[in-house]
Protein backbone atom coordinates (compact mmCIF):
# COMPACT_ATOMS: atom_id res chain seq x y z
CA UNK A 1 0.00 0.00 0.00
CA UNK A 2 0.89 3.37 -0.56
CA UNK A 3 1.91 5.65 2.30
CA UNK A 4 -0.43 8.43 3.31
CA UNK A 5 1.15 11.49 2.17
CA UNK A 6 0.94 14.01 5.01
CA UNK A 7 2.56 17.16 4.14
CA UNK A 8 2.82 20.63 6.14
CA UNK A 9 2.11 23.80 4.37
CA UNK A 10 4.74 26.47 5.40
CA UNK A 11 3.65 30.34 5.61
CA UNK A 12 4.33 31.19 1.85
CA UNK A 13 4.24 27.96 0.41
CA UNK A 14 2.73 26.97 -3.10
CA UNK A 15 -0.97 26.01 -2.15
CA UNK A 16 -0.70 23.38 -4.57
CA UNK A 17 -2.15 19.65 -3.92
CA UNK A 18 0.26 17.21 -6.10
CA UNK A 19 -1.61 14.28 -4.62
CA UNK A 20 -3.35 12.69 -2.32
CA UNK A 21 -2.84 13.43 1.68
CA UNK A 22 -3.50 15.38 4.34
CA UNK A 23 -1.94 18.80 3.81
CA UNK A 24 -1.80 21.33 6.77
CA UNK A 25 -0.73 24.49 8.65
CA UNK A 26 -0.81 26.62 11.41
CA UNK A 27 -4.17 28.46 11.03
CA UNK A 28 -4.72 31.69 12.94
CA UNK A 29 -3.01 32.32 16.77
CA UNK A 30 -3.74 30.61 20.20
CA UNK A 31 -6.07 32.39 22.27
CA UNK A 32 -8.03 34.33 19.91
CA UNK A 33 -10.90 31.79 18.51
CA UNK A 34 -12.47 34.31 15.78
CA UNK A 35 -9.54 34.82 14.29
CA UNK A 36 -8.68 31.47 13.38
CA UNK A 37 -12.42 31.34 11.87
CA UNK A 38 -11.22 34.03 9.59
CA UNK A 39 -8.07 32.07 8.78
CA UNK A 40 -9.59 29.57 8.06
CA UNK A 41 -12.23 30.76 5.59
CA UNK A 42 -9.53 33.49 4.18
CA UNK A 43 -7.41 29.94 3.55
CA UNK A 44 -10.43 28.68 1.74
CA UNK A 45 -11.07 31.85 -0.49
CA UNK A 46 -7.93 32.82 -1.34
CA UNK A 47 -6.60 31.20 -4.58
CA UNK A 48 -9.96 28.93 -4.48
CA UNK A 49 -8.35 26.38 -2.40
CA UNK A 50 -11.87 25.60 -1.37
CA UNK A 51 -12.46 24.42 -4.99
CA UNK A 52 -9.02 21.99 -4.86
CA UNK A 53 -9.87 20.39 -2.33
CA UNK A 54 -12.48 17.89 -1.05
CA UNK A 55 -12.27 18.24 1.89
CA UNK A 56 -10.84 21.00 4.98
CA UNK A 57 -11.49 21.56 8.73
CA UNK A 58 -9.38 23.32 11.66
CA UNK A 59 -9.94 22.76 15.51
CA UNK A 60 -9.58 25.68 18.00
CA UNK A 61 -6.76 24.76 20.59
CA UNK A 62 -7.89 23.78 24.60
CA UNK A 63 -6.51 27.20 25.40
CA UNK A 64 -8.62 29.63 22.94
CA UNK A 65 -11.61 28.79 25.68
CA UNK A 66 -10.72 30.41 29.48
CA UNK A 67 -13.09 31.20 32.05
CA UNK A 68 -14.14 34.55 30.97
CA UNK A 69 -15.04 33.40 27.06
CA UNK A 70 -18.32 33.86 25.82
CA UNK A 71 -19.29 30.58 24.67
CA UNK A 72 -22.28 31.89 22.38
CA UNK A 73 -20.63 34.30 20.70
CA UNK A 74 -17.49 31.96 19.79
CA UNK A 75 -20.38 30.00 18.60
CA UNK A 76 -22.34 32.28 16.58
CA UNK A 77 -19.09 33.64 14.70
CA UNK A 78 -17.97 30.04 13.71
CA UNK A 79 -21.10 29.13 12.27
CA UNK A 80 -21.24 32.18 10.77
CA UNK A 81 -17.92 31.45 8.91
CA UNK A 82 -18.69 28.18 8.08
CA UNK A 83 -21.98 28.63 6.86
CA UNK A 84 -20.45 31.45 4.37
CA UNK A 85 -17.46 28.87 3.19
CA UNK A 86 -20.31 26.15 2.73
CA UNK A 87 -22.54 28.85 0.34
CA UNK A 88 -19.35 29.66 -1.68
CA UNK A 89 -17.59 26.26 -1.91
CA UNK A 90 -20.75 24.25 -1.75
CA UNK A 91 -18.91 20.71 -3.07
CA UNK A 92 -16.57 20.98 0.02
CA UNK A 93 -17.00 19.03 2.54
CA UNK A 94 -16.52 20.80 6.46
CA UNK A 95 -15.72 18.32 9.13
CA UNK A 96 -16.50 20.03 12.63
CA UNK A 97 -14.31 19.19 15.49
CA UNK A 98 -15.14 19.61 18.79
CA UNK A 99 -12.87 21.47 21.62
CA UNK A 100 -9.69 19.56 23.15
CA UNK A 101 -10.25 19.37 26.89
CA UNK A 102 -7.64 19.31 30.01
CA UNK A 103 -7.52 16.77 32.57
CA UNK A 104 -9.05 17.49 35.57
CA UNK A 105 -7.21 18.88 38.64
CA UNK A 106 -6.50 16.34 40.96
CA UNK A 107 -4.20 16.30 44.38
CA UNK A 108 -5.33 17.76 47.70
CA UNK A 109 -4.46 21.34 46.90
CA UNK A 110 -6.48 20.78 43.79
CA UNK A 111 -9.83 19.58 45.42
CA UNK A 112 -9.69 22.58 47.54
CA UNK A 113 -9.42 24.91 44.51
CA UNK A 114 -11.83 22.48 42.21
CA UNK A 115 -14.09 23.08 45.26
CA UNK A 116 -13.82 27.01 45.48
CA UNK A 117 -13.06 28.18 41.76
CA UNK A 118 -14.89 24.58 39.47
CA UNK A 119 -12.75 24.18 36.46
CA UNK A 120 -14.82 27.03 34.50
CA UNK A 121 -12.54 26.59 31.15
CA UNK A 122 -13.69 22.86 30.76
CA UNK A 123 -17.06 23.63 31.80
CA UNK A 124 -17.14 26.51 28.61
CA UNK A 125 -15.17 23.62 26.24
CA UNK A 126 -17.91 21.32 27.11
CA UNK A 127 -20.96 24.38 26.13
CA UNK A 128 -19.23 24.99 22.86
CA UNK A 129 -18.87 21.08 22.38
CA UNK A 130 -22.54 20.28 22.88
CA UNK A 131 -23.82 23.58 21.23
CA UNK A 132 -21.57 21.81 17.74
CA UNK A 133 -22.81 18.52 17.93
CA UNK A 134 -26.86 20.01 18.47
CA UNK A 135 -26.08 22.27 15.41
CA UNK A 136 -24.22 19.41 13.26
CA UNK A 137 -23.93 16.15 14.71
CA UNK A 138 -27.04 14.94 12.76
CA UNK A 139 -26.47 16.26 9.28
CA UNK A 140 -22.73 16.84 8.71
CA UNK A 141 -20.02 15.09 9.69
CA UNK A 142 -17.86 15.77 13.05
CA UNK A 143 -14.94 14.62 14.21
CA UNK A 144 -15.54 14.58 18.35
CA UNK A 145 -12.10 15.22 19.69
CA UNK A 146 -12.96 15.54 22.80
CA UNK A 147 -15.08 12.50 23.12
CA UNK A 148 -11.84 10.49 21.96
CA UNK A 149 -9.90 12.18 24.69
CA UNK A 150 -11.98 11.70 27.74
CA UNK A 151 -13.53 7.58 26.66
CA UNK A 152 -11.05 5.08 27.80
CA UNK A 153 -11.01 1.77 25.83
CA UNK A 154 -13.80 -0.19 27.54
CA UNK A 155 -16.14 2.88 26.49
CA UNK A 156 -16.42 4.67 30.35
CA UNK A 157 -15.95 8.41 30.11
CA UNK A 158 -13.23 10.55 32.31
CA UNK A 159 -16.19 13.36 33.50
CA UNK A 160 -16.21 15.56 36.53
CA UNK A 161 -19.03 17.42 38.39
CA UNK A 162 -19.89 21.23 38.72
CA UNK A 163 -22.52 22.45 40.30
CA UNK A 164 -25.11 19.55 39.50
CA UNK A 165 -23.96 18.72 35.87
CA UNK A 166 -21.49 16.68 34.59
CA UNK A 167 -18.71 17.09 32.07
CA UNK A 168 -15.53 15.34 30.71
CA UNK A 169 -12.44 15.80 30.68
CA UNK A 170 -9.17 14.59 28.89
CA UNK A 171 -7.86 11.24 30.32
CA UNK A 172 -5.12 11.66 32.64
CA UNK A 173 -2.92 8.75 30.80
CA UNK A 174 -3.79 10.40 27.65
CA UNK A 175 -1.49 13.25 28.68
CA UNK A 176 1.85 14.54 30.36
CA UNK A 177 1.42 18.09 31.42
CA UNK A 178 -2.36 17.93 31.54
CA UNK A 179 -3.56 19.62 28.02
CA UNK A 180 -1.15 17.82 25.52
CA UNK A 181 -1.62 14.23 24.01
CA UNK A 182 1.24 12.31 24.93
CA UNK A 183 1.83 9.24 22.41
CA UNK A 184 -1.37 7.07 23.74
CA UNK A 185 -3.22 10.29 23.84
CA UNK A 186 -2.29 10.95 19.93
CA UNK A 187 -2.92 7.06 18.92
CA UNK A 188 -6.26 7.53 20.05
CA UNK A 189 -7.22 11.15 18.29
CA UNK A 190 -5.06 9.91 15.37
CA UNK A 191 -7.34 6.53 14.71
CA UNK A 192 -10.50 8.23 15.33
CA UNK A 193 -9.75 10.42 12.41
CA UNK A 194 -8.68 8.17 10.26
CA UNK A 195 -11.84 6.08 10.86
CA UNK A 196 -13.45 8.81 10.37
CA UNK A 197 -11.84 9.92 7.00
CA UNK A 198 -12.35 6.06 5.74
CA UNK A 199 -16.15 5.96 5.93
CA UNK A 200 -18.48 5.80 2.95
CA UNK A 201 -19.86 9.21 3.18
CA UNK A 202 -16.36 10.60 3.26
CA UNK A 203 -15.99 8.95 -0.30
């Protein structure tokens, strides 16, 4: 078999697809979620790339959600974006991906503060996650990062509780500094897009 060709573009790079793979690049800057919606669709529009290729898709990083972000309006401005890229490319098909999470604090010192401050960034990452998949998840196709992250092998889901509710987190083995995916953590995401990219409707 032929090896996947996976191939990085550079800032300034030829946008040119000589075959087959998954080609990608940095899009946009950490912390600052509308602005990698307009890389992303400025990616798309410039030089047509939307018409080259069959397929495109970014994910905001765990850190572009903090306490403070307005989960809504994040929202609202991606779907804007994507729903103007879908109306000008409309052969192109947009995966959505949902939000990376963070482990959980754990350790004594970390109850206390789980107990007096929650673990507010998760809690937004899970809002914008459910707010995708009720917008998407049953008429386009999404790739659910973080459900990979936080479901261990036999199916049980790493969660935590806020308040009343429950939400997940990443996998403590899936990580070494807490937001990362260490090797396991990467298998994981890794095959669940691939299985992803291999199904029928992806054809």
């Amino acid at each position: 078999f032929e090896r996947l060709a996976v191939v990085e573009l550079k800032p300034g790079d030829p946008l040119t697809f000589e075959k087959p793979g998954i080609y990608h690049q940095q899009n946009g800057k950490n912390g600052f979620p509308k602005g990698k919606c307009d890389a992303f669709k400025r990616l798309l529009t410039e030089n047509e790339v939307g018409n080259k290729v069959d397929v495109a898709f970014f994910k905001f990083c765990y850190v572009d959600f903090t306490p403070e972000s307005d989960v809504a309006e994040i929202f609202n401005y991606y779907v804007e974006s994507i729903e103007s890229l879908k109306k000008s490319f409309p052969k192109l098909t947009i995966i959505h991906v949902t939000v990376p999470l963070v482990a959980h604090r754990w350790g004594v010192r970390s109850i206390i503060r789980n107990l007096t401050e929650g673990d507010q960034a998760n809690v937004k990452r899970n809002e914008y996650n459910k707010m995708l998949i009720a917008k998407y998840g049953n008429r386009e196709v999404i790739y659910d990062l973080a459900a990979l992250e936080s479901t261990y092998p036999d199916g049980k889901r790493e969660s935590f509780k806020q308040g009343r509710k429950e939400y997940f987190s990443l996998i403590r083995d899936y990580t070494d500094d807490g937001g990362h995916l260490n090797a396991q953590g990467r298998y994981y995401a890794a095959r669940g897009l691939l299985d992803l990219l291999s199904q029928p409707e992806m054809k």
